[in-house]
Protein backbone atom coordinates (compact mmCIF):
# COMPACT_ATOMS: atom_id res chain seq x y z
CA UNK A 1 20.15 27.19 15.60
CA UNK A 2 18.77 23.96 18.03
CA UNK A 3 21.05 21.94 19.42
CA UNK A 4 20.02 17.90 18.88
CA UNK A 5 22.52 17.13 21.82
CA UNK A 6 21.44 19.82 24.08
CA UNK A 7 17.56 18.40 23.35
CA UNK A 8 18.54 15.05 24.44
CA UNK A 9 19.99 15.78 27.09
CA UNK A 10 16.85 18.35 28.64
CA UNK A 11 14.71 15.09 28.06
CA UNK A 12 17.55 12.97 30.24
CA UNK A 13 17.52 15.72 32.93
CA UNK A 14 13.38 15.03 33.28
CA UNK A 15 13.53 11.38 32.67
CA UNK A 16 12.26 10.96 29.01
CA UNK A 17 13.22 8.91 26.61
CA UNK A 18 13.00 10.81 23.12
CA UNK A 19 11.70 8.99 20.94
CA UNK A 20 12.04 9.54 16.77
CA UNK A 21 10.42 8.11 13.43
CA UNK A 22 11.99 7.21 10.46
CA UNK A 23 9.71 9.36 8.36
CA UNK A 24 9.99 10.84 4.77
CA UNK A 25 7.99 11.64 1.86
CA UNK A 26 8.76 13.05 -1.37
CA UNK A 27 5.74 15.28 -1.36
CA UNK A 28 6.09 18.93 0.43
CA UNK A 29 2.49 19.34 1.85
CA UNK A 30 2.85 15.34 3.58
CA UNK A 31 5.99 15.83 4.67
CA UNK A 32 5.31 19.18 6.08
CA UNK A 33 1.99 17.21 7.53
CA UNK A 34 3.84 14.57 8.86
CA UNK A 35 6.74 16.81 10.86
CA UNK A 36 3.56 18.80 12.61
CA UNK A 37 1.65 15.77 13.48
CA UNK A 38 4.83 13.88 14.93
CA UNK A 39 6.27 16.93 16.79
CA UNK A 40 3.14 16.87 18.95
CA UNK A 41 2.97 13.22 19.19
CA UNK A 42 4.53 12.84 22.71
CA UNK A 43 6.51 14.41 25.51
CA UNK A 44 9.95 13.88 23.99
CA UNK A 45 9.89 13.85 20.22
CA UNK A 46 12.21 14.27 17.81
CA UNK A 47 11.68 15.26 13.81
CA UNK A 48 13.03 13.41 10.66
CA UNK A 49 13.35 13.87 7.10
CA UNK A 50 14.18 10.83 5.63
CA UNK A 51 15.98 10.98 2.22
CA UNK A 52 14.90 9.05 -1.04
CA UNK A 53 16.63 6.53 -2.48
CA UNK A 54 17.76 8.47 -5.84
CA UNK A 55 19.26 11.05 -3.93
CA UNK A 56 21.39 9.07 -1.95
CA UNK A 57 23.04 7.63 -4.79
CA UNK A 58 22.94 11.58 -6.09
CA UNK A 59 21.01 10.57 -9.50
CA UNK A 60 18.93 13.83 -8.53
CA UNK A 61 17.43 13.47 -12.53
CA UNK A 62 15.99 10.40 -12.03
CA UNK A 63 14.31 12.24 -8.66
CA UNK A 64 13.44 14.97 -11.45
CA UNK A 65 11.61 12.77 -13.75
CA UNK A 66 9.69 10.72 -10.63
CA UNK A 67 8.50 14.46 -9.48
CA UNK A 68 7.66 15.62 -13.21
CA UNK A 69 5.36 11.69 -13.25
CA UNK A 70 3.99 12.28 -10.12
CA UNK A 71 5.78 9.04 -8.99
CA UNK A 72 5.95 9.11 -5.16
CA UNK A 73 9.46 8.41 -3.89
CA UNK A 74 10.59 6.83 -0.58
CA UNK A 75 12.08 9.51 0.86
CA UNK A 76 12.03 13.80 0.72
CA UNK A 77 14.25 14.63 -1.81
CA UNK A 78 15.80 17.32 -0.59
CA UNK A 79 18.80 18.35 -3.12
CA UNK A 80 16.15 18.48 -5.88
CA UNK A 81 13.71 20.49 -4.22
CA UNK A 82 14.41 24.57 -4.15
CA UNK A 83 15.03 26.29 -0.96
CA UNK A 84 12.09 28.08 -0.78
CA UNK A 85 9.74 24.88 -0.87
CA UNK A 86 12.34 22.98 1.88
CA UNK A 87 11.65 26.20 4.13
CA UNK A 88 8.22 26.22 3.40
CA UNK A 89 8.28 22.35 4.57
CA UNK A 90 10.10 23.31 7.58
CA UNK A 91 8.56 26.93 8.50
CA UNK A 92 8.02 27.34 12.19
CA UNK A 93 8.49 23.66 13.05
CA UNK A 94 12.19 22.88 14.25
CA UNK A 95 12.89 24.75 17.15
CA UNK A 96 14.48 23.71 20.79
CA UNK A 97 11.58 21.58 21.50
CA UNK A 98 11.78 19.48 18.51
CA UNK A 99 14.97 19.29 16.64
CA UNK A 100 14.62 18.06 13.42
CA UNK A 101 17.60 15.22 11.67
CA UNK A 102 18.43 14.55 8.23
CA UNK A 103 18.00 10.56 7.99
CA UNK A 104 19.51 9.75 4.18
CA UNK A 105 21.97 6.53 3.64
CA UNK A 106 24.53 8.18 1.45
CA UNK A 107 28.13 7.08 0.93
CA UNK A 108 28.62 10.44 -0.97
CA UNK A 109 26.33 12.62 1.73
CA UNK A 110 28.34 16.47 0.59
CA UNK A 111 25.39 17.68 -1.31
CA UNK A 112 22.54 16.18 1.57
CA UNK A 113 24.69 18.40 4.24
CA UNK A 114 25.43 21.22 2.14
CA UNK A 115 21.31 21.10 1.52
CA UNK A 116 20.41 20.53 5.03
CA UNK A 117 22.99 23.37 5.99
CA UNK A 118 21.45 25.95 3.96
CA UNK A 119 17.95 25.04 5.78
CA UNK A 120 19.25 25.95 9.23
CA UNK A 121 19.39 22.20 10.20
CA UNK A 122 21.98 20.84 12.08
CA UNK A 123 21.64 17.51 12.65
CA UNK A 124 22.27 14.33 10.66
CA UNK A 125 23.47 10.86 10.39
CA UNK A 126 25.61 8.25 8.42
CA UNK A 127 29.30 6.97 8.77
CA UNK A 128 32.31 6.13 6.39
CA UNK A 129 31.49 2.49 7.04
CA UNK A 130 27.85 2.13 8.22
CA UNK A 131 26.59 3.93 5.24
CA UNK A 132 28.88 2.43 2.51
CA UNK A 133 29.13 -1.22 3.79
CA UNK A 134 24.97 -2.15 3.54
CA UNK A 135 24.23 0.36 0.93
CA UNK A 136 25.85 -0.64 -2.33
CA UNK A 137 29.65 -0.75 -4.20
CA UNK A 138 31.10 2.38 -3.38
CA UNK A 139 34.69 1.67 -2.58
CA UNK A 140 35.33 2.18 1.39
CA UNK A 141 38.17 4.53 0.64
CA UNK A 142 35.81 6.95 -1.57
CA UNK A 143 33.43 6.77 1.26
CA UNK A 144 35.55 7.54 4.30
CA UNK A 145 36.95 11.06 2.04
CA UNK A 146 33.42 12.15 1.32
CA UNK A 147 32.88 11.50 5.02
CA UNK A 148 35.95 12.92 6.21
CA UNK A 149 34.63 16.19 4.04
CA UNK A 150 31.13 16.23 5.20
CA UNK A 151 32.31 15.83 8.84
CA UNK A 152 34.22 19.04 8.25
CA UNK A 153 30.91 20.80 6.93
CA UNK A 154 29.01 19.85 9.49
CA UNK A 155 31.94 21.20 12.16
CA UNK A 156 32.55 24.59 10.11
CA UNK A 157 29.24 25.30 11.23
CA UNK A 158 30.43 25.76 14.92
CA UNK A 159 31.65 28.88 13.62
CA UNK A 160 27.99 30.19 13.01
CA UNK A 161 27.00 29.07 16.18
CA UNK A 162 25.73 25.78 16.11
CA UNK A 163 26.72 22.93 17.58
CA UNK A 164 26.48 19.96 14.81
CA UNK A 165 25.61 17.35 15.48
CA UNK A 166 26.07 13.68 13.98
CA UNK A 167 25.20 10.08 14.74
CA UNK A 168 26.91 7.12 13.55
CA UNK A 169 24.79 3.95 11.98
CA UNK A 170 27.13 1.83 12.64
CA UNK A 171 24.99 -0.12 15.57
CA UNK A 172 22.87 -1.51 12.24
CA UNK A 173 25.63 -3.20 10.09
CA UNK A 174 22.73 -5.08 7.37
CA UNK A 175 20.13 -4.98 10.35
CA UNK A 176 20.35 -8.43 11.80
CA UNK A 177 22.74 -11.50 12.42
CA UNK A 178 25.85 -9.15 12.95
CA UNK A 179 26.73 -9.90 16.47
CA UNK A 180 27.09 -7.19 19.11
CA UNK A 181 30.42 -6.85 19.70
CA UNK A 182 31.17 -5.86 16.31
CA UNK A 183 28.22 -3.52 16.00
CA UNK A 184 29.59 -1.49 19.30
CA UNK A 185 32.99 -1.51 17.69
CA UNK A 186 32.09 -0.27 14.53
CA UNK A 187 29.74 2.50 16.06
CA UNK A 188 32.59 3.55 18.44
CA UNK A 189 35.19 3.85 15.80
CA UNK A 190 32.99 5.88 13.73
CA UNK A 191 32.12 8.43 16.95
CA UNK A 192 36.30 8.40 16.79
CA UNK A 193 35.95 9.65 13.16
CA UNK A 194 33.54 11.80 13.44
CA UNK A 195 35.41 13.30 16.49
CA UNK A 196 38.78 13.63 14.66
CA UNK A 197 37.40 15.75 11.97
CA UNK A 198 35.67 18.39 14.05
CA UNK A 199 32.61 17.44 15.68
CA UNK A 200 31.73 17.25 19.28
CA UNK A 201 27.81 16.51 19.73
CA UNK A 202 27.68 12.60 18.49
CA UNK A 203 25.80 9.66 19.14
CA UNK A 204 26.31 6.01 18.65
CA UNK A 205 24.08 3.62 17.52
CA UNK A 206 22.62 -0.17 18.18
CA UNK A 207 19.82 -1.86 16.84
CA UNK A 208 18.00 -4.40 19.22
CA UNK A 209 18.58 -7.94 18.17
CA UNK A 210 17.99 -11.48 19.17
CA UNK A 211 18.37 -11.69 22.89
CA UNK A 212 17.32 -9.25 25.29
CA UNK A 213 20.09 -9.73 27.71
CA UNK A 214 22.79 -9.67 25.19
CA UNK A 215 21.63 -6.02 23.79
CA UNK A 216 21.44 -4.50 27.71
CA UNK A 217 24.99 -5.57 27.14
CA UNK A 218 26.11 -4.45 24.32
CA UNK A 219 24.01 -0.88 24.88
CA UNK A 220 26.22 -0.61 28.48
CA UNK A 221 29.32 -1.25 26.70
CA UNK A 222 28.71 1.07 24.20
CA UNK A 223 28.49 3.45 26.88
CA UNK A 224 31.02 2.38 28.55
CA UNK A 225 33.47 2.79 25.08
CA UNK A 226 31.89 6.42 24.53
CA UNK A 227 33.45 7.66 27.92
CA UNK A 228 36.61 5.83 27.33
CA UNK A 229 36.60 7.46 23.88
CA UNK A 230 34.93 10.55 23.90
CA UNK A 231 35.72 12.27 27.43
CA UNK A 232 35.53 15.88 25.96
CA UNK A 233 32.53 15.38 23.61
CA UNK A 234 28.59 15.34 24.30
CA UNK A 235 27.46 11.86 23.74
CA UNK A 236 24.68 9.87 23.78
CA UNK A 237 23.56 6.42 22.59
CA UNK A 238 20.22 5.72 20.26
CA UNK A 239 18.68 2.41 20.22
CA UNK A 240 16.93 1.34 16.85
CA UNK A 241 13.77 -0.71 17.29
CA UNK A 242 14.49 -4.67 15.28
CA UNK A 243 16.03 -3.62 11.84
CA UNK A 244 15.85 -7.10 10.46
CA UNK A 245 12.56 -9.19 9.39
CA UNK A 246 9.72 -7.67 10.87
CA UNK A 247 6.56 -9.34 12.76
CA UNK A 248 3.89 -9.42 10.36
CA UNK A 249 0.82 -9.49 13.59
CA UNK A 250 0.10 -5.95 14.79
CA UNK A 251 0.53 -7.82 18.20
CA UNK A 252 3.76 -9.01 17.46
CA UNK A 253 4.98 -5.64 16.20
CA UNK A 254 3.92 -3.70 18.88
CA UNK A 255 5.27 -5.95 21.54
CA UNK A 256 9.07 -5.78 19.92
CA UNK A 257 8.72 -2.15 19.82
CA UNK A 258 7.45 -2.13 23.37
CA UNK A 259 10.87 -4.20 24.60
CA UNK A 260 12.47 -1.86 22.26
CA UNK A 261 11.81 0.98 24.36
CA UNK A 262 12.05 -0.96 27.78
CA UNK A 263 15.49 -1.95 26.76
CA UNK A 264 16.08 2.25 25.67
CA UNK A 265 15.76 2.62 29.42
CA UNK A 266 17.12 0.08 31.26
CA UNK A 267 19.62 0.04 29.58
CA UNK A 268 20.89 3.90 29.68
CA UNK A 269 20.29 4.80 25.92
CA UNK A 270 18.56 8.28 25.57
CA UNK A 271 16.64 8.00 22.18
CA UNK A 272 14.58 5.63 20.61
CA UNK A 273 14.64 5.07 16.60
CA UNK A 274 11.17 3.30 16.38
CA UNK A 275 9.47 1.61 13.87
CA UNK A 276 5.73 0.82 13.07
CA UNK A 277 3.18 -2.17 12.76
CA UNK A 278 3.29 -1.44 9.10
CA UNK A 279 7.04 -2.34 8.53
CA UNK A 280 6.55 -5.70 7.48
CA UNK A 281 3.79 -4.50 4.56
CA UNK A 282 4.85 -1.61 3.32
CA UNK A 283 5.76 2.27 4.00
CA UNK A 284 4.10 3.88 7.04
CA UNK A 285 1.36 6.42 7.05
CA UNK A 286 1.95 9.64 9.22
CA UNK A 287 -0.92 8.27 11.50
CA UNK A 288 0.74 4.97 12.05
CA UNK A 289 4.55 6.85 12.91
CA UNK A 290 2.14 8.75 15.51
CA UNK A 291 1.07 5.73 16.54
CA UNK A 292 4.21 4.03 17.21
CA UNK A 293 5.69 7.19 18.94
CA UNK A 294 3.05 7.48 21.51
CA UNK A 295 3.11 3.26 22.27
CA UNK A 296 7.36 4.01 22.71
CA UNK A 297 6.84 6.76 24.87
CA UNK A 298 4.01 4.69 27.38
CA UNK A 299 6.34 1.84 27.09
CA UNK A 300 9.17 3.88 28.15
CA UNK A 301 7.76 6.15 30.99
CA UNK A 302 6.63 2.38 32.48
CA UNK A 303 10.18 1.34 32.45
CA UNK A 304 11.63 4.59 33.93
CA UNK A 305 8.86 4.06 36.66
CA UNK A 306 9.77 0.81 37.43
CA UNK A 307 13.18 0.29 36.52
CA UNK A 308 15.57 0.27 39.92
CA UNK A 309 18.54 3.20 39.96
CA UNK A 310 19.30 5.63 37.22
CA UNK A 311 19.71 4.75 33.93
CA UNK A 312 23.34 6.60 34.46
CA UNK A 313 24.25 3.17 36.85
CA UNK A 314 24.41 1.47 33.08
CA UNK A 315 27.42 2.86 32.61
CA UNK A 316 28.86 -0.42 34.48
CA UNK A 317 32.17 -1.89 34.90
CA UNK A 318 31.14 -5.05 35.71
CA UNK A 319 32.31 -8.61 33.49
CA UNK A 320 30.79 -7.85 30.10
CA UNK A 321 31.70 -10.21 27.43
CA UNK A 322 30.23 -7.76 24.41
CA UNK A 323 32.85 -4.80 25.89
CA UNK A 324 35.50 -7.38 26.24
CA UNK A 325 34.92 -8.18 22.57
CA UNK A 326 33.97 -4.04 21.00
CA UNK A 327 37.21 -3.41 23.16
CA UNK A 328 39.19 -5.88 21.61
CA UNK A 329 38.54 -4.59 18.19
CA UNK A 330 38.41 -0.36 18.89
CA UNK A 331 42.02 -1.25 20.27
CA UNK A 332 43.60 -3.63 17.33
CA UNK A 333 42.02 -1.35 14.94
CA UNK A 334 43.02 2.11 16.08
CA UNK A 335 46.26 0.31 16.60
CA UNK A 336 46.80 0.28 13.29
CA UNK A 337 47.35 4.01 12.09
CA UNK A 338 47.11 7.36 14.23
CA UNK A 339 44.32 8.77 11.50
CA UNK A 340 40.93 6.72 11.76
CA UNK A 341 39.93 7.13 8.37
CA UNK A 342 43.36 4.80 7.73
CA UNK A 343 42.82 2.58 10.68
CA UNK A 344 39.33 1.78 9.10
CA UNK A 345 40.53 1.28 5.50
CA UNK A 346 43.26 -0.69 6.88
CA UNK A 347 41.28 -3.07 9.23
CA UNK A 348 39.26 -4.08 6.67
CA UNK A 349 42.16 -4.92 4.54
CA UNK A 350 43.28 -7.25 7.06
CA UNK A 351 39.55 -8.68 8.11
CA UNK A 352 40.44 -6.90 11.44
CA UNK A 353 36.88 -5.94 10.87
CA UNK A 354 34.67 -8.23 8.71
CA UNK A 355 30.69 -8.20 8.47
CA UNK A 356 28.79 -11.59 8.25
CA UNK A 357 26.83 -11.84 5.02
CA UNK A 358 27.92 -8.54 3.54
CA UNK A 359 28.51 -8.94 -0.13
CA UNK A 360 30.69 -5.56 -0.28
CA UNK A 361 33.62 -5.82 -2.46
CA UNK A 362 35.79 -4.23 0.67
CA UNK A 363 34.20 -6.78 3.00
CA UNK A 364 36.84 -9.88 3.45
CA UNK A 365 33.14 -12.05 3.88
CA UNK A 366 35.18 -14.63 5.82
CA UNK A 367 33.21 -14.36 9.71
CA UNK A 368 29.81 -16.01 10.00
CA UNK A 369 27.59 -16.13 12.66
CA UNK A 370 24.53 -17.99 14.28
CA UNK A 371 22.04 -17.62 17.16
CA UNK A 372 22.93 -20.05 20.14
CA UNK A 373 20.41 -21.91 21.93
CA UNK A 374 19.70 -18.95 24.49
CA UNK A 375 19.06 -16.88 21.61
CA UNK A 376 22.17 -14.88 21.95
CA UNK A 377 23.93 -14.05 18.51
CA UNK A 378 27.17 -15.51 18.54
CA UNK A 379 30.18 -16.45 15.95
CA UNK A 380 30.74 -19.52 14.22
CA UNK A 381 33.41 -18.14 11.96
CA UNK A 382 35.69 -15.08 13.14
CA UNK A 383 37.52 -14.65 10.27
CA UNK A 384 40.67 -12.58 10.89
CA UNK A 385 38.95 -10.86 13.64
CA UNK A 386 41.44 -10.18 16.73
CA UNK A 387 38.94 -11.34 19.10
CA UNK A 388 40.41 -15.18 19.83
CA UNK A 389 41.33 -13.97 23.24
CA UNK A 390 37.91 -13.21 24.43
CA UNK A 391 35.57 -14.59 21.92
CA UNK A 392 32.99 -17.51 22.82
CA UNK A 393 32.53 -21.10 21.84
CA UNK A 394 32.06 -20.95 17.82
CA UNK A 395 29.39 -22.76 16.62
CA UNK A 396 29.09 -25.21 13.84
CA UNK A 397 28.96 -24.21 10.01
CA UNK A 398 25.22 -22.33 9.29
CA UNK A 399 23.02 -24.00 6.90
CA UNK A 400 20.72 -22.10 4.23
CA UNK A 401 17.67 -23.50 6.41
CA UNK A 402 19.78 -22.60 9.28
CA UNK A 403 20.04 -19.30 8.05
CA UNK A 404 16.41 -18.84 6.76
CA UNK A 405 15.98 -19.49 10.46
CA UNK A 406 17.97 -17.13 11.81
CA UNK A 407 16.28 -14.53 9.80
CA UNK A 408 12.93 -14.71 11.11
CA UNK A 409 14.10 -16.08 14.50
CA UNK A 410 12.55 -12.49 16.12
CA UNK A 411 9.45 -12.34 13.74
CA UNK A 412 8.51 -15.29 14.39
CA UNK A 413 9.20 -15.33 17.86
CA UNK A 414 6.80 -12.29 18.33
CA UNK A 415 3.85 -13.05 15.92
CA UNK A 416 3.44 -17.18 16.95
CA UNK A 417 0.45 -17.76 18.67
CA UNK A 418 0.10 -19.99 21.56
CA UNK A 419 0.02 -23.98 21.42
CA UNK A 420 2.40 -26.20 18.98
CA UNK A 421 4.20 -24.55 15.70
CA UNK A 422 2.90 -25.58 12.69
CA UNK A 423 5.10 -28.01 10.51
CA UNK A 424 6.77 -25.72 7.69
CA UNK A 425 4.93 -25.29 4.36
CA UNK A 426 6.25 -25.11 0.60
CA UNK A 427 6.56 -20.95 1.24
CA UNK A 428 9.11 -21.87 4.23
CA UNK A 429 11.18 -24.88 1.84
CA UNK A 430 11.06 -21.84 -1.35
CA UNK A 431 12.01 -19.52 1.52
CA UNK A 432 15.22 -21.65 2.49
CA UNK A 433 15.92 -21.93 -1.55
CA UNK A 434 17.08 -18.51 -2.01
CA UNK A 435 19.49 -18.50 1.40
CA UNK A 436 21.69 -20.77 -0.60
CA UNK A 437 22.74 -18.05 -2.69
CA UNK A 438 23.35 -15.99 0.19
CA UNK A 439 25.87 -18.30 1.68
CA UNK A 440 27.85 -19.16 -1.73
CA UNK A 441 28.26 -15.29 -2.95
């Protein structure tokens, strides 16, 4: 079986960055297509099969009745199809050169690793918090037992072999305006799970956000909290290119993914979740995940060639006000009960952890946040949070323009063209409108 970890860390050893695509399709022959033409798309690549909606949620009849109508889906449904057509998908692609990860969004993932299992794969990704918290109303406590029993899946396969291996999402809590320190925290806590029930190949997550300063921080201390954490476990950290509102320009899109990848490097992540000109329009094509793969990879081998050191010097000690912060909450947090799995259900009892704008009937929805004038994302509301010690000057209460703002601070950011913004129009006021529902829920 291929090792993901062992992958990554052949492309460290030569200086690559891997990058990946977020890429499924519900139909066999295009998802077969699209795993051959992305496997040979660059030096360092790794493969995904994304998973549809429907079988997330596990309402694998509705997936039925789409296939039976010919309805494409957004994702390869993989519990619905048979074996035989998933290895026929798969047939002499994955392999030590390009490992290939289940992508889904599941709070109730059993049957998705059971199914990837049984196709020789080995790598996936998820989280009792990251993929319950954005995804819908499945009670935290349901989702950190199916966790806690697809963790132990994926480590009975050790015994075959393998070497599982599983990375958290917990860098992308809702994709934007969740500030750093709490996406580190959340990420490392989950790597603590995940750890706990078995596994020892993991990687933790964070998604580029606001200010490019800020997220070479947050990527060090996540680092930083992995070796602190995880001393007897291989490790890595993924960066995911801008999960919130994307540019709408193709030159706008490709110059975010472009940083994306610079701040992969300079930072000391070793993989690259990248996304495409067409994510602000509608679901990729295979030639446009090829496309955005191979402008990562240039971006990336021009930031290993002219970024000073080794991207192992990230792993820094120096004053870092996101690891202060991440710190601050791994510690109150695991604090609270010797089993993570409690600790978690527990801090969010308390609002020890609590996600900005997250309408999850677990989620105390009591912390806010705002971008500062240097474009850093910052608090203006920490809750119960037990970060008073070392978090910074809170900022006033955030408007529903404010927050409309906020939203498509990086899009539009990367798509305005030069000279004077334009005043804003009846699609920004209608825009503005539908925050204020947003801030009362």
């Amino acid at each position: 079986m291929t090792s993901f970890g062992r992958f990554v860390a052949a492309a460290r050893a030569r200086g690559a960055l891997v990058v990946q695509p977020r890429m499924g399709f519900s139909g066999p022959a295009r998802m077969r297509a699209g795993l051959l033409a992305t496997k040979h798309a660059a030096d360092a690549v790794a493969g995904t099969l994304t998973i549809d909606s429907y079988t997330r949620v596990g309402d694998e009849p509705a997936v039925v009745r789409a296939l039976n109508a010919d309805v494409p889906l957004n994702g390869y449904p993989i519990t619905s199809y048979s074996p035989h057509t998933s290895h026929w998908v798969l047939d002499g692609i994955p392999g030590p050169a390009f490992p290939v990860q289940v992508r889904h969004g599941s709070a109730r993932p059993q049957r998705i690793v059971a199914a990837l299992a049984r196709l020789g794969l080995t790598a996936t990704e998820g989280g009792p918090v990251s993929y319950c918290l954005p995804y819908g109303r499945t009670p935290l406590v349901d989702s950190v037992r199916n966790w806690q029993e697809a963790c132990e899946q994926l480590a009975a396969l050790r015994a075959e072999g393998a070497e599982p291996h599983l990375e958290s999402f917990g860098g992308c809590m809702l994709g934007q305006l969740c500030p750093p320190g709490l996406l580190v925290a959340i990420s490392a806590l989950e790597g603590v799970f995940f750890h706990r029930a078995g596994l020892r190949s993991v990687s933790l997550s964070y998604t580029q956000q606001t200010s490019p300063e800020q997220d070479r921080q947050a990527v060090r201390a996540l680092r930083r909290l992995a070796a602190e954490l995880l001393p007897d476990t291989d490790w890595h950290v993924v960066v995911y290119t801008y999960m919130g509102v994307y540019p709408r320009s193709p030159h706008g899109a490709r110059a975010l993914l472009e940083r994306s990848a610079e701040l992969a490097v300079r930072a000391g992540a070793d993989r690259l979740i990248v996304k495409t000109s067409a994510e602000a329009h509608r679901i990729p094509t295979v030639a446009e995940n090829v496309a955005a793969l191979r402008v990562a990879a240039r971006a990336a081998a021009r930031a290993v060639a002219t970024a000073p050191g080794s991207p192992a010097d990230a792993l820094d000690t120096a004053d870092n006000p996101v690891y202060a912060e991440a710190r601050a909450l791994v510690d109150a947090v695991l604090d609270l009960d010797a089993d993570p799995g409690s600790a978690l259900l527990k801090a969010f009892e308390r609002g020890y952890l609590d996600v900005p704008f997250c309408l999850h009937p677990d989620n105390a929805g009591r912390t806010r946040s705002h971008i500062d004038g240097a474009g850093r994302l910052t608090w203006s509301d920490i809750g119960a949070l037990p970060i008073g010690r070392v978090a910074g000057q809170r900022g006033a209460r955030l408007t529903a323009a404010g927050l409309h703002d906020a939203l498509t601070y990086v899009q539009r950011r990367y798509d305005r063209a030069p000279g004077p913004r334009s005043a804003p129009g009846p699609q920004h006021a209608a825009a503005v409108e539908r925050t204020h529902d947003l801030l009362e829920a």
